[in-house]
C-alpha atoms as a PDB file:
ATOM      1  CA  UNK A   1     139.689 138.326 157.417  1.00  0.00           C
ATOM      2  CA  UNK A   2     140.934 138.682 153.980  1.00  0.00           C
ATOM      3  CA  UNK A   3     139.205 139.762 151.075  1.00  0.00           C
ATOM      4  CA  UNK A   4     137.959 136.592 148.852  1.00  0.00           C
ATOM      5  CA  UNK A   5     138.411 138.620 145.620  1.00  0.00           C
ATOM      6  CA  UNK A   6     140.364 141.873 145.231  1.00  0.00           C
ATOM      7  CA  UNK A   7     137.709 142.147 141.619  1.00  0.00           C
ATOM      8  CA  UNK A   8     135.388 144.127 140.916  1.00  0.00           C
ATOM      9  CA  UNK A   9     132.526 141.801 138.732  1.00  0.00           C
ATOM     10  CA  UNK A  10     130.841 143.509 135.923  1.00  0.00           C
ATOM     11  CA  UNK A  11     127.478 141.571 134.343  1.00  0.00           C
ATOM     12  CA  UNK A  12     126.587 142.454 131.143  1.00  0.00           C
ATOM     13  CA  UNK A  13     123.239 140.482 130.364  1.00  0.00           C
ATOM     14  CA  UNK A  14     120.395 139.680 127.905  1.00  0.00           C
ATOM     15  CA  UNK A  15     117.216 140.571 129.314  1.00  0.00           C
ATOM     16  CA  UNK A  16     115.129 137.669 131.024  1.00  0.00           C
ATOM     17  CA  UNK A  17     118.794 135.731 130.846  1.00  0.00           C
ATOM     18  CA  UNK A  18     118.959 136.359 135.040  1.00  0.00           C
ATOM     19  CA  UNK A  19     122.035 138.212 134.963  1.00  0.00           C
ATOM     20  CA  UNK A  20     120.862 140.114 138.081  1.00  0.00           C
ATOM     21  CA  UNK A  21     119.744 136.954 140.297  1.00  0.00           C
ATOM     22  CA  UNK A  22     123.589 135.467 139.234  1.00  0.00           C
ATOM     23  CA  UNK A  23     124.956 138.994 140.420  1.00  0.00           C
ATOM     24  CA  UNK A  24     122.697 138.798 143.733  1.00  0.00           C
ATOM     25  CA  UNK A  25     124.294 135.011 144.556  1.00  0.00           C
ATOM     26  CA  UNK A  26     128.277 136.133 143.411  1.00  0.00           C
ATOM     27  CA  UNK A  27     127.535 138.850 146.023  1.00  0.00           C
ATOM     28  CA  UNK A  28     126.482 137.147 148.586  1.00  0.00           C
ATOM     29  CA  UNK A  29     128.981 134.176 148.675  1.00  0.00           C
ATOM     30  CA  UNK A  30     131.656 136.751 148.274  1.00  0.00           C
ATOM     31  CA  UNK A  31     130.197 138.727 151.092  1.00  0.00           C
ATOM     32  CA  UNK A  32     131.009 141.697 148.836  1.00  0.00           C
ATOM     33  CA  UNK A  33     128.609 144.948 147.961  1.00  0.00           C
ATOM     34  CA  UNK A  34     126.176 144.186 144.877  1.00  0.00           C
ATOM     35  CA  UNK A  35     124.695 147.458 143.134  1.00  0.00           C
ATOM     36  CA  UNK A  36     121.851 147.075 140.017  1.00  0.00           C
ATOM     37  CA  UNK A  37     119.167 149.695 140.020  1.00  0.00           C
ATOM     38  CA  UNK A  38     120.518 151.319 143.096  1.00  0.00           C
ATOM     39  CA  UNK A  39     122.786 153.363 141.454  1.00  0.00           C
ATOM     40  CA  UNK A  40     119.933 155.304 139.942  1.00  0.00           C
ATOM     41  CA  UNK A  41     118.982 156.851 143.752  1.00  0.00           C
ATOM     42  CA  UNK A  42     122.463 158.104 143.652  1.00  0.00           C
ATOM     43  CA  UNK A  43     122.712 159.251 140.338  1.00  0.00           C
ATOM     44  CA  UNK A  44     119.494 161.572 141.105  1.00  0.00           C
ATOM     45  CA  UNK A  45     120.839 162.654 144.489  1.00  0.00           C
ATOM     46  CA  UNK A  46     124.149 163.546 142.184  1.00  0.00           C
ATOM     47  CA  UNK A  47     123.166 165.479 139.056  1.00  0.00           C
ATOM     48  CA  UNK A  48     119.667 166.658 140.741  1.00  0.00           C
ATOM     49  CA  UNK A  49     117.504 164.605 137.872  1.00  0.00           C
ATOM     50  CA  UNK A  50     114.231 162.966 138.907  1.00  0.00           C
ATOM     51  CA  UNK A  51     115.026 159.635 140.071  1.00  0.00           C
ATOM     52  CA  UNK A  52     111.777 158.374 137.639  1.00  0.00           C
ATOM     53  CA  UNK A  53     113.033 160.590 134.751  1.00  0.00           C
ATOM     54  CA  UNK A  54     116.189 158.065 135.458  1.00  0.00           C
ATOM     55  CA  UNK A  55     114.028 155.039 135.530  1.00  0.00           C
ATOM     56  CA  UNK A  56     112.714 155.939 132.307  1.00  0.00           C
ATOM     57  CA  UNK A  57     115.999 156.480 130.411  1.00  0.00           C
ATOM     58  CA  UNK A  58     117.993 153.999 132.492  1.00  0.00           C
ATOM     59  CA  UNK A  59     120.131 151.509 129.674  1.00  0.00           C
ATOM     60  CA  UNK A  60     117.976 153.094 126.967  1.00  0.00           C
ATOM     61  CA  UNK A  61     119.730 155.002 123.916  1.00  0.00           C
ATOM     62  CA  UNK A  62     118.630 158.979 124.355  1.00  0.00           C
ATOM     63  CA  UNK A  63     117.802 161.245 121.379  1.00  0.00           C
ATOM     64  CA  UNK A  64     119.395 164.779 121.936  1.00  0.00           C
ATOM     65  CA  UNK A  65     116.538 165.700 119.549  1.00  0.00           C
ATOM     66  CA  UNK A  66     113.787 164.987 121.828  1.00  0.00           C
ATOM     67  CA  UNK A  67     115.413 166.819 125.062  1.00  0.00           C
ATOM     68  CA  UNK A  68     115.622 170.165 124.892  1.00  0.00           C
ATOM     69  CA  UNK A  69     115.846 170.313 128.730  1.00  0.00           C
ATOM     70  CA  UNK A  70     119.351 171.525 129.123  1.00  0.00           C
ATOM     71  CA  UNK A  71     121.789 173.970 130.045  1.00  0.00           C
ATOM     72  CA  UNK A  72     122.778 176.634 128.686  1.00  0.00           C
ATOM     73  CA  UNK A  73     121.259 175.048 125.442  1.00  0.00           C
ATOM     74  CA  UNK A  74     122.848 176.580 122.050  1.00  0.00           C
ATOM     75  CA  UNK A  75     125.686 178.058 123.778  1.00  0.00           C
ATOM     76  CA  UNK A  76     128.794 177.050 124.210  1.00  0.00           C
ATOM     77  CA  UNK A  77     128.141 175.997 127.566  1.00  0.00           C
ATOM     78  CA  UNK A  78     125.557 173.580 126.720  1.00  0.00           C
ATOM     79  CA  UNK A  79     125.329 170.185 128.038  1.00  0.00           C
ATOM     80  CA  UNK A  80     122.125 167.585 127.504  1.00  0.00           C
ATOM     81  CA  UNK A  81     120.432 166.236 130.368  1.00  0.00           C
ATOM     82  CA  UNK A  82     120.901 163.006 128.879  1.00  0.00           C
ATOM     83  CA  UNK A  83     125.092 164.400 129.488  1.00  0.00           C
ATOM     84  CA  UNK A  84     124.328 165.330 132.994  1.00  0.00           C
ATOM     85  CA  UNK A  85     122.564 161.750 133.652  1.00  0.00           C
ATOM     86  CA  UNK A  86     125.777 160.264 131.853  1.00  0.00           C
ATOM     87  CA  UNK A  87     128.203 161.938 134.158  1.00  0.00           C
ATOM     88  CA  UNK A  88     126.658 161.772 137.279  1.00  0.00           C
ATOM     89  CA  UNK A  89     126.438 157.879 137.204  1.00  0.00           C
ATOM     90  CA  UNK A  90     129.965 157.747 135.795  1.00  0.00           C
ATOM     91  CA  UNK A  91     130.620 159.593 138.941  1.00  0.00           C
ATOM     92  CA  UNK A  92     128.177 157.343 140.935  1.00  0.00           C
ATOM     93  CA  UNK A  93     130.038 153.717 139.756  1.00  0.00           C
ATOM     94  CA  UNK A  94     133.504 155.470 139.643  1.00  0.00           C
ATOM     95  CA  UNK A  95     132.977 156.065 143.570  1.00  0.00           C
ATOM     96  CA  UNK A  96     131.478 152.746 144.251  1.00  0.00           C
ATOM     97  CA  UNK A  97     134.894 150.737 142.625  1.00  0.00           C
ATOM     98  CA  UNK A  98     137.028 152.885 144.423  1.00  0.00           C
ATOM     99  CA  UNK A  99     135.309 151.305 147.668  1.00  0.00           C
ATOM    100  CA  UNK A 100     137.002 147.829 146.866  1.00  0.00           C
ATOM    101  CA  UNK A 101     135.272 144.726 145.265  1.00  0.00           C
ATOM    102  CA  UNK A 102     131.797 144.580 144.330  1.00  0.00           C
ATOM    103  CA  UNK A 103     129.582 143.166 142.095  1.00  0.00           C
ATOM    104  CA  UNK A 104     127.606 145.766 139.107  1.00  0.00           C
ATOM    105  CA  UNK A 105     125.083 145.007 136.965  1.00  0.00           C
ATOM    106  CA  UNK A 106     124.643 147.249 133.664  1.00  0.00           C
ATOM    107  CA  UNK A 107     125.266 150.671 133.617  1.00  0.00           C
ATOM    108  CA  UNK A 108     128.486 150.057 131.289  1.00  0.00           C
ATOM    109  CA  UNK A 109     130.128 149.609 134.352  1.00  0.00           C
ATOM    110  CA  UNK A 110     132.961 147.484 132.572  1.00  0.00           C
ATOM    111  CA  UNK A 111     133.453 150.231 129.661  1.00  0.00           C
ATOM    112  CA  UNK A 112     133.347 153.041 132.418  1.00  0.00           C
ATOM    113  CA  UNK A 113     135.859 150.910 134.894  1.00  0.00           C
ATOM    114  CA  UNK A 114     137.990 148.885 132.229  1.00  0.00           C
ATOM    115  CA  UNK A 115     141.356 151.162 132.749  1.00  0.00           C
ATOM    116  CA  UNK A 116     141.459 152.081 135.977  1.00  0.00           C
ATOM    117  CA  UNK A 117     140.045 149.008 138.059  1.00  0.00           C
ATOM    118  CA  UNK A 118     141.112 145.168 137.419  1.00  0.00           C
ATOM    119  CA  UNK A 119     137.898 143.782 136.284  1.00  0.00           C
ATOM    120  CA  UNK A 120     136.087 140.542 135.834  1.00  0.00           C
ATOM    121  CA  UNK A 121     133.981 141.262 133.095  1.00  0.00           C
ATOM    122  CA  UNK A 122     130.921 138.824 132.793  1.00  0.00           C
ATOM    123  CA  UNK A 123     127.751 138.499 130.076  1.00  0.00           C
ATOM    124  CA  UNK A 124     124.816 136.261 131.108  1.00  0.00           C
ATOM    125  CA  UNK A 125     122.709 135.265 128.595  1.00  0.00           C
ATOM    126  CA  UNK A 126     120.005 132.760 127.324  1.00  0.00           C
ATOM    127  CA  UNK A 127     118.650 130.825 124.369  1.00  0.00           C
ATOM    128  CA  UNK A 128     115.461 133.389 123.653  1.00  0.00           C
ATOM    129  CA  UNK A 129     112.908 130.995 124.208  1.00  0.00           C
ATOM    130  CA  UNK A 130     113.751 130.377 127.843  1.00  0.00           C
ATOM    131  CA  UNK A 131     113.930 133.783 128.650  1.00  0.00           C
ATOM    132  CA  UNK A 132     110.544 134.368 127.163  1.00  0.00           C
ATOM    133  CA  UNK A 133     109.442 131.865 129.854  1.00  0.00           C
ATOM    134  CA  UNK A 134     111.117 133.604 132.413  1.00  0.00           C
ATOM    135  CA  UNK A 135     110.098 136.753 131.596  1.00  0.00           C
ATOM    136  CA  UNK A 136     106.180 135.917 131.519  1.00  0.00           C
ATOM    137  CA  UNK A 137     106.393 134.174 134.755  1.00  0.00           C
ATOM    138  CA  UNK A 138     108.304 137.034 136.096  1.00  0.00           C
ATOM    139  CA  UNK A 139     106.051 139.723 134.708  1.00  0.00           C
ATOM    140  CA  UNK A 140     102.847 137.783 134.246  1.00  0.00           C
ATOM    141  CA  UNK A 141     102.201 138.651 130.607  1.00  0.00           C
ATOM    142  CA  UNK A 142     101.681 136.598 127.756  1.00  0.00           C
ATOM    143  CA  UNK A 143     104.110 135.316 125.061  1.00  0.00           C
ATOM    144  CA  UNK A 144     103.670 136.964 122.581  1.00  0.00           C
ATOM    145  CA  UNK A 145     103.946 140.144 125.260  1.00  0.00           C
ATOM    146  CA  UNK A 146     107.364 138.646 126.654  1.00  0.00           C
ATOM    147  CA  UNK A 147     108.901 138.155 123.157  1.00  0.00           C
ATOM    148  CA  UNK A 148     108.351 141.617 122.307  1.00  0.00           C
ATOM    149  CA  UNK A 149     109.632 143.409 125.661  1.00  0.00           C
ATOM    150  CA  UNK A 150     112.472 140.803 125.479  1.00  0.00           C
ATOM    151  CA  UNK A 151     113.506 142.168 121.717  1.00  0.00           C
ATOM    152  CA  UNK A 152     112.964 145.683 122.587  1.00  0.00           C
ATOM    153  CA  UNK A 153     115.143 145.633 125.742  1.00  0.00           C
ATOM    154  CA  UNK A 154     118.337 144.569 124.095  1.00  0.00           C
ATOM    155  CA  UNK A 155     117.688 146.272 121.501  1.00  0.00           C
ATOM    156  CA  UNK A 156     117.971 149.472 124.126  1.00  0.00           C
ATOM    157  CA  UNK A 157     120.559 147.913 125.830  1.00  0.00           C
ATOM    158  CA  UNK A 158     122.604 147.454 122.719  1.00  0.00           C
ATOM    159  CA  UNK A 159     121.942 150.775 121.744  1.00  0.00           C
ATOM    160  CA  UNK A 160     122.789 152.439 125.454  1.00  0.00           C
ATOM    161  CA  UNK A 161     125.930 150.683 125.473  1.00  0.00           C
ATOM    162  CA  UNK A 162     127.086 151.361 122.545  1.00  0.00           C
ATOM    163  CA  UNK A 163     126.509 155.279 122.154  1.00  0.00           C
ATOM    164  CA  UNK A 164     128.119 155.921 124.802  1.00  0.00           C
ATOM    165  CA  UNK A 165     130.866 153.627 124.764  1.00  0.00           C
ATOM    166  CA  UNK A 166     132.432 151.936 122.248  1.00  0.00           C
ATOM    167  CA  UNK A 167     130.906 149.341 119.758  1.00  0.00           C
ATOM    168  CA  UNK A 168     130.434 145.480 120.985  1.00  0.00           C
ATOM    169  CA  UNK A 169     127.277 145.280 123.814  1.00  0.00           C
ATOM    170  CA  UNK A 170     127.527 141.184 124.138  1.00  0.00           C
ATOM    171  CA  UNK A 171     129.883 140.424 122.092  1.00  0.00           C
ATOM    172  CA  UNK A 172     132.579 137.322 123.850  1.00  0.00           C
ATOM    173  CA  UNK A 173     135.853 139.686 122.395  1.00  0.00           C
ATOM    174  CA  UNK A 174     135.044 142.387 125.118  1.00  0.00           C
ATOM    175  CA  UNK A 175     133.995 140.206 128.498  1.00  0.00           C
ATOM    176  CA  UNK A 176     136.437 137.844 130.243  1.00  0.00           C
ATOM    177  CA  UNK A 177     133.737 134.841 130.595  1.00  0.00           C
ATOM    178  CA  UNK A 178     130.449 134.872 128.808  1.00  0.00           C
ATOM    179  CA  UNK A 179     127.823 132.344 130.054  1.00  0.00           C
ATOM    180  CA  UNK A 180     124.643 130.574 129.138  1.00  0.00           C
ATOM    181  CA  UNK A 181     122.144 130.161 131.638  1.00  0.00           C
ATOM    182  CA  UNK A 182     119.582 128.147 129.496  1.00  0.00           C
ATOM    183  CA  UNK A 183     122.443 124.963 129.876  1.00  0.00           C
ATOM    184  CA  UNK A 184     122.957 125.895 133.976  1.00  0.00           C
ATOM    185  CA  UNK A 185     121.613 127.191 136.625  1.00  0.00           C
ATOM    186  CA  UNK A 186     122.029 130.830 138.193  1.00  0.00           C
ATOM    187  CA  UNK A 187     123.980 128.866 140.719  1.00  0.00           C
ATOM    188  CA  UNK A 188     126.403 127.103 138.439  1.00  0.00           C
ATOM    189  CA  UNK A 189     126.597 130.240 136.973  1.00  0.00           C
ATOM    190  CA  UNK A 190     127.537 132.052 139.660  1.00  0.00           C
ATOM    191  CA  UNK A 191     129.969 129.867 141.018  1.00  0.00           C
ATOM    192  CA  UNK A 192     131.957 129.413 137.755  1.00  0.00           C
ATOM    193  CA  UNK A 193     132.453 133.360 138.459  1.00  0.00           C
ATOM    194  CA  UNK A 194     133.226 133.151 141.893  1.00  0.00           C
ATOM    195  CA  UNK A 195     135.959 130.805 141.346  1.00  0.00           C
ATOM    196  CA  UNK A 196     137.239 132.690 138.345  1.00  0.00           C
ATOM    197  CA  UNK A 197     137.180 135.978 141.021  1.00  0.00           C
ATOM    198  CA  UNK A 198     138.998 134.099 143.746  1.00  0.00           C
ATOM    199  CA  UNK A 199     141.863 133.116 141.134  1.00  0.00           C
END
C-alpha cells in the first residue's frame, strides 16, 4: 500500500490551543507514527538523564547558571547537562524522521529537521480565552489558575525555542500553515493538514 504522505508534520502550538489532540487525529488518519512526550523516554535512555529531570526542563528555557551538574565543568571539555539533554533528543527526533513520515509535536522538531527532511511545518493556536476554558476543564483549576499556567507556558515555550534555535517561536513567516482552532474544530483542523500532507 502506498504511503499517504511522504511528510514528516511538525506542530508548533500555543498551550491549551490542542495542538497535540490535532497531531493525535493527523496520525491516525494517516496511519503514520505520532511522537509528543514520548521522545522524553528516549532521550533519558540516550544521554542517561532522569527521565523526570526531563519532564521538568522539557520546552522550558535552561539557565547554565543554575546547573552546575556537568562534565568536565570549567575545562575545556565541558558540556551542560542542559547540552547533553539538547543533543540527545536532537539525536532522538533525528532517528525518528529518518524512519519515514510521522507526525511531532514540540521539541523544535521543525528547526532541528528543516534541512535535511521535507517538512510540513504546522502552528495550532487559539484566541486566549478559549484556551483558558480548555485548560481548566482539562486540568480542573480555576481561571484565574488557567490564565496564569497558560501565560507562563508560552512564555517557556517561546523562550525554549528560541535559545536554542533561531528567533520566531509562532510566528506565520517560519511554519507552512498556521491555524486557529477557536474558529474550527481539532477535526477541521486536522484535515486541512492532512490534505495539505497528501498534496
Amino acid at each position: 500500500m502506498p504511503a499517504k504522505t511522504t511528510k514528516i508534520i511538525t506542530i508548533g502550538r500555543s498551550f491549551g490551543a490542542g495542538g497535540m489532540e490535532v497531531g493525535k487525529i493527523i496520525a491516525d488518519k494517516l496511519e503514520i507514527p505520532y511522537y509528543d512526550m514520548g521522545i522524553l523516554k528516549e532521550t533519558a535512555e540516550k544521554s542517561g538523564l532522569a527521565e523526570k529531570y526531563l519532564e521538568s526542563i522539557d520546552e522550558k528555557e535552561i539557565n547554565d547558571a543554575a546547573l552546575y551538574l556537568s562534565v568536565g565543568f570549567m575545562t575545556p571539555a565541558y558540556t551542560s547537562v542542559r547540552q547533553i539533554a539538547a543533543n540527545a533528543q536532537r539525536e532522538v527526533i533525528e532517528q525518528i524522521a529518518s524512519e519515514g513520515s510521522c507526525v511531532i509535536v514540540g521539541r523544535r522538531a521543525d528547526e532541528i529537521l528543516k534541512d535535511k527532511y521535507s517538512l510540513l511545518r504546522v502552528f495550532i493556536s487559539a484566541e486566549p480565552e478559549d484556551r483558558i476554558k480548555r485548560i481548566m476543564a482539562r486540568d480542573g483549576m480555576n481561571e484565574k489558575a488557567a490564565r496564569k499556567k497558560m501565560i507562563r507556558a508560552d512564555k517557556e515555550r517561546a523562550a525554549y525555542y528560541n535559545q536554542f534555535g533561531g528567533e520566531g517561536w509562532g510566528l506565520a513567516s517560519n511554519y507552512d500553515i498556521c491555524l486557529n482552532t477557536s474558529f474550527m474544530s481539532f477535526e477541521k483542523a486536522a484535515q486541512i493538514v492532512i490534505d495539505l500532507a497528501k498534496n
